[in-house]
Protein backbone atom coordinates (compact mmCIF):
# COMPACT_ATOMS: atom_id res chain seq x y z
CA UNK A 1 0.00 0.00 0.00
CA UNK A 2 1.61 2.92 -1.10
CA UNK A 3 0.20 5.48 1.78
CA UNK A 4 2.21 3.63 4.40
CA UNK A 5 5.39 4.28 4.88
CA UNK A 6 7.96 2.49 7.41
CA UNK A 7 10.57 4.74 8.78
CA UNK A 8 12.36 3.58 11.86
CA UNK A 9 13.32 -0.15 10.84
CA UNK A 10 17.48 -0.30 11.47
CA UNK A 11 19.70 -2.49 9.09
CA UNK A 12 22.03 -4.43 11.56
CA UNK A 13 25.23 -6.19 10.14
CA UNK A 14 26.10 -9.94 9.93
CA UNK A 15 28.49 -11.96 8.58
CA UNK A 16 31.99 -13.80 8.96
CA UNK A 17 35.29 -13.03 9.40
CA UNK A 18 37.17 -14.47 6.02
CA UNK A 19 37.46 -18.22 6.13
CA UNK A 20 41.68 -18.64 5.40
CA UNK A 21 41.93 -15.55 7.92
CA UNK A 22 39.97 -17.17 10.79
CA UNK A 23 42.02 -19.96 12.28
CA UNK A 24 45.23 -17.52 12.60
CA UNK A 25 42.97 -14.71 14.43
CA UNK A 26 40.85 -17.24 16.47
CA UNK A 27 44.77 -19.20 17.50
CA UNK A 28 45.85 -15.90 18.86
CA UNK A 29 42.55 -14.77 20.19
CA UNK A 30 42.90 -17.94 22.74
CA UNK A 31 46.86 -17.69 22.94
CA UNK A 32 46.06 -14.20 24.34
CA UNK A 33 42.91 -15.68 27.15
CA UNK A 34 45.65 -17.99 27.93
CA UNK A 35 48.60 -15.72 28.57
CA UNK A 36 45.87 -13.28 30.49
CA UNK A 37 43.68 -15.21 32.55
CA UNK A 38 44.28 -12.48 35.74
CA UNK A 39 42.61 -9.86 33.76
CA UNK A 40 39.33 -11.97 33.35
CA UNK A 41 36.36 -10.51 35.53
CA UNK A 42 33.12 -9.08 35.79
CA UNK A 43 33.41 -5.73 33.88
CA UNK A 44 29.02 -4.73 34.70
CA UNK A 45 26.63 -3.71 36.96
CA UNK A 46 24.58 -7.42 38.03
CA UNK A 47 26.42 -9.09 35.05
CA UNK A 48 28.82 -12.38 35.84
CA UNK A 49 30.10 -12.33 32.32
CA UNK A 50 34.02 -12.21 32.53
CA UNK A 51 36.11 -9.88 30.16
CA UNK A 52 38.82 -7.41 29.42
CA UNK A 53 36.98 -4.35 29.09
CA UNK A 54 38.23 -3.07 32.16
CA UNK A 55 42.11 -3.21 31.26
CA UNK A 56 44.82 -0.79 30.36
CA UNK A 57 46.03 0.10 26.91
CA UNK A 58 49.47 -1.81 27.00
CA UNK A 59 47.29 -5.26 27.97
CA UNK A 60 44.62 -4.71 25.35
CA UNK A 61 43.98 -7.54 22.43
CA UNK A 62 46.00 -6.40 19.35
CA UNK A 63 45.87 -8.28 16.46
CA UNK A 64 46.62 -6.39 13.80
CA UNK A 65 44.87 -9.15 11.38
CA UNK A 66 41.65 -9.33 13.61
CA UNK A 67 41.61 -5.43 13.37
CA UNK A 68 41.80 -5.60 9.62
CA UNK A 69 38.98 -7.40 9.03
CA UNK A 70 37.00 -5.19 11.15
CA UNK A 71 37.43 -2.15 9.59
CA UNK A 72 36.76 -4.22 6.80
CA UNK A 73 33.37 -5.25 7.73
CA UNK A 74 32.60 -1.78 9.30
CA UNK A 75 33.59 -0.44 5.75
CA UNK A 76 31.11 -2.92 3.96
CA UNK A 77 28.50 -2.19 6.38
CA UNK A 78 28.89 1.42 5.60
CA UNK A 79 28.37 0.86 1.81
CA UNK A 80 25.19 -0.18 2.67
CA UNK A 81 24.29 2.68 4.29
CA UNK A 82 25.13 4.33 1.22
CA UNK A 83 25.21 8.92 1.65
CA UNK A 84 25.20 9.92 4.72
CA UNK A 85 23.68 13.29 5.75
CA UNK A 86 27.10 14.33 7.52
CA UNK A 87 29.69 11.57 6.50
CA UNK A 88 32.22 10.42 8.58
CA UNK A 89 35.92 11.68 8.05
CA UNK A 90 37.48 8.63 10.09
CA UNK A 91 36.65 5.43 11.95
CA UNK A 92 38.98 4.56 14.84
CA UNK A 93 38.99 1.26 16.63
CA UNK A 94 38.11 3.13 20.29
CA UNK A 95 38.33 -0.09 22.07
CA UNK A 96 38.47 -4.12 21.80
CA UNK A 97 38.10 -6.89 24.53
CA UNK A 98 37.40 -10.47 25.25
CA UNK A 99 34.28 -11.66 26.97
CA UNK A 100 34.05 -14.97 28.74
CA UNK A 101 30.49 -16.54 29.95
CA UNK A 102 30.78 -19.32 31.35
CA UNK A 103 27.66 -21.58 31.89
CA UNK A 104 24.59 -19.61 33.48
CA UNK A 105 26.41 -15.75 32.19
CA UNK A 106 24.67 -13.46 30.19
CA UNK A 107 25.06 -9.70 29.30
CA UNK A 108 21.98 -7.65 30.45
CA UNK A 109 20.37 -4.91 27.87
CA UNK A 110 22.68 -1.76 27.34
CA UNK A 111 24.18 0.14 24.52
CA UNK A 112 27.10 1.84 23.75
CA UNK A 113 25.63 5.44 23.15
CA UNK A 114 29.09 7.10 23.21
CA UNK A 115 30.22 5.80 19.91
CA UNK A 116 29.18 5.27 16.57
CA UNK A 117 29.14 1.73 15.54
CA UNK A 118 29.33 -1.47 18.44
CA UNK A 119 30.21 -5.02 17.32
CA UNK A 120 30.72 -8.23 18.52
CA UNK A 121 33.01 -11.65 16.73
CA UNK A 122 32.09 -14.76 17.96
CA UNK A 123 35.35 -17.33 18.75
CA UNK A 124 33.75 -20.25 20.62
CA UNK A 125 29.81 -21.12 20.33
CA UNK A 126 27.47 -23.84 20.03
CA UNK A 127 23.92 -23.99 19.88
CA UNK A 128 23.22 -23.66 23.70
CA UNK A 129 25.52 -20.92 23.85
CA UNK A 130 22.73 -18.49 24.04
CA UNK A 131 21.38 -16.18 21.58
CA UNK A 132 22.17 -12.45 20.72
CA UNK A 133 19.23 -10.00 20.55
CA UNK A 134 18.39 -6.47 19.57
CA UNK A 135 15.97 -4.73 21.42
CA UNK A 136 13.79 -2.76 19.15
CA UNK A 137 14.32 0.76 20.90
CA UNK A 138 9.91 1.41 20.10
CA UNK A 139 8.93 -1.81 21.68
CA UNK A 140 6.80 0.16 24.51
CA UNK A 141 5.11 1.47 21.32
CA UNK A 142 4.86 -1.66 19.25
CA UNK A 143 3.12 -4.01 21.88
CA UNK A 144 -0.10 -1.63 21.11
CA UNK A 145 -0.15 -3.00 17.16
CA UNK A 146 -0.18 -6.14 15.89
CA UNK A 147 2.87 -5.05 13.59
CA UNK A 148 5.22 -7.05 11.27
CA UNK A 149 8.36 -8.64 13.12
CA UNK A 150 10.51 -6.19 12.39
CA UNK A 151 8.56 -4.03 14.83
CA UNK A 152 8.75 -6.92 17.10
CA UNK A 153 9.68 -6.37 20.74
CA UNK A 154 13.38 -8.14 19.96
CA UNK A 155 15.23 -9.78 17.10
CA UNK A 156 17.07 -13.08 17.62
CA UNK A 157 20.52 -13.95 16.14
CA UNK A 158 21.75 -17.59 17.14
CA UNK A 159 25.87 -16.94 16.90
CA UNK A 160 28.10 -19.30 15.03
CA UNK A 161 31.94 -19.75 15.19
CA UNK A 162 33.81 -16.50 13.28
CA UNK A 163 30.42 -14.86 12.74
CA UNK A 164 30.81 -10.88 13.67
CA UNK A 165 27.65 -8.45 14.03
CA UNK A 166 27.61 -4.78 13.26
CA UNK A 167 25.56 -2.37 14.60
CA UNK A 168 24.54 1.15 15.70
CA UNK A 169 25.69 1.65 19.35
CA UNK A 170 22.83 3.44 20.35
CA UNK A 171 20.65 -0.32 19.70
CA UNK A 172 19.81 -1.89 22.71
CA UNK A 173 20.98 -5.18 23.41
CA UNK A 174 21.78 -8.46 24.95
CA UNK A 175 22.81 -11.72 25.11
CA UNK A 176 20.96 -14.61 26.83
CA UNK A 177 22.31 -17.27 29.64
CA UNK A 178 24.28 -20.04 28.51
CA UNK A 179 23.68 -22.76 28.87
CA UNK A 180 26.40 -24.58 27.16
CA UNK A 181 28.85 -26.49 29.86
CA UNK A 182 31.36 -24.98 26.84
CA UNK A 183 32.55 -21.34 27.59
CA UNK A 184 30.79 -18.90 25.20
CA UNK A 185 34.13 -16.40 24.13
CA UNK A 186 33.64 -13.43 22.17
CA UNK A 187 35.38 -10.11 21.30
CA UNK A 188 33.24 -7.00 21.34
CA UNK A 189 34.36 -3.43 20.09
CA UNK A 190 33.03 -0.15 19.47
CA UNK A 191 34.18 2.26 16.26
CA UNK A 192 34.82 6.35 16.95
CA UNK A 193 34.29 8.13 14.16
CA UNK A 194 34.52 12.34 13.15
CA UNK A 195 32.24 13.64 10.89
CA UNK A 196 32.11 16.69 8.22
């Protein structure tokens, strides 16, 4: 119908990390948990998921190879975008770290509203690792209609090994208990960027 018009829906990025680049980046991703299990802890309010994010800049992760495929993805994410009003003069990897959930962790709902673009690589799932979800930020709104699923109160992504998501920082979001006896390990970052 041509009088109704959808404005707010938000494309989110998915894909993998290139297939004869992932088992150098995920061997140094876990060379690195190994050589720093004593930075490992609870980085948020009420949530017992383990990571980095805490640390200091000489015991960040930095691999230059699992940097380059980020901007890589950010960049191809971007194309999709296509103009933007004000467009963005750089991108700067802000920040990087490791998560670790071990069975029972999750990550409660929050965003990263002081940055431009939030992302997160997946190194070790399985199918009970427990989903990722989006939090549609009109869901108050949306309950009152019986609206497509894209106006839906969440969207559901099931990770898979070397699969990384893009998104807006400003999206709410989560990530559900696991409930794997397998450690769910990820790498989350968020992307600075100047504009015109």
């Amino acid at each position: 119908m041509d009088n109704i018009i959808h404005p707010f829906p938000c494309p989110i990025y998915q894909n993998v990390i290139e297939e004869h680049l992932w088992p150098e980046i995920q061997t140094k991703v876990f060379q690195y948990i190994r050589n720093n299990k004593d930075l490992f802890e609870p980085s948020w309010y009420l949530c017992p998921t383990l990571s980095t994010f805490h640390v200091k800049d000489e015991q960040v992760l930095n691999i230059s190879l699992l940097n380059s495929q980020i901007y890589s993805h950010v960049e191809k994410y971007l194309e999709y975008w296509g103009d933007f009003e004000k467009q963005p003069t750089s991108l700067t990897l802000h920040n990087i770290w490791v998560n670790i959930a071990k069975k029972g962790s999750y990550q409660e709902e929050h965003h990263h509203n002081d940055f431009f673009l939030s992302g997160t690589i997946y190194f070790q799932v399985n199918p009970e690792s427990g989903p990722f979800q989006f939090i549609n930020p009109l869901s108050a709104q949306s309950v009152l209609f019986n609206s497509p699923e894209k106006f839906g109160y969440s969207y559901t992504i099931k990770p898979q090994n070397s699969m990384i998501i893009i998104f807006p920082s400003w999206m709410p979001h989560r990530v559900l208990a696991n409930s794997s006896n397998e450690d769910r390990i990820s790498v989350s970052f968020n992307i600075k960027s100047n504009f015109k």
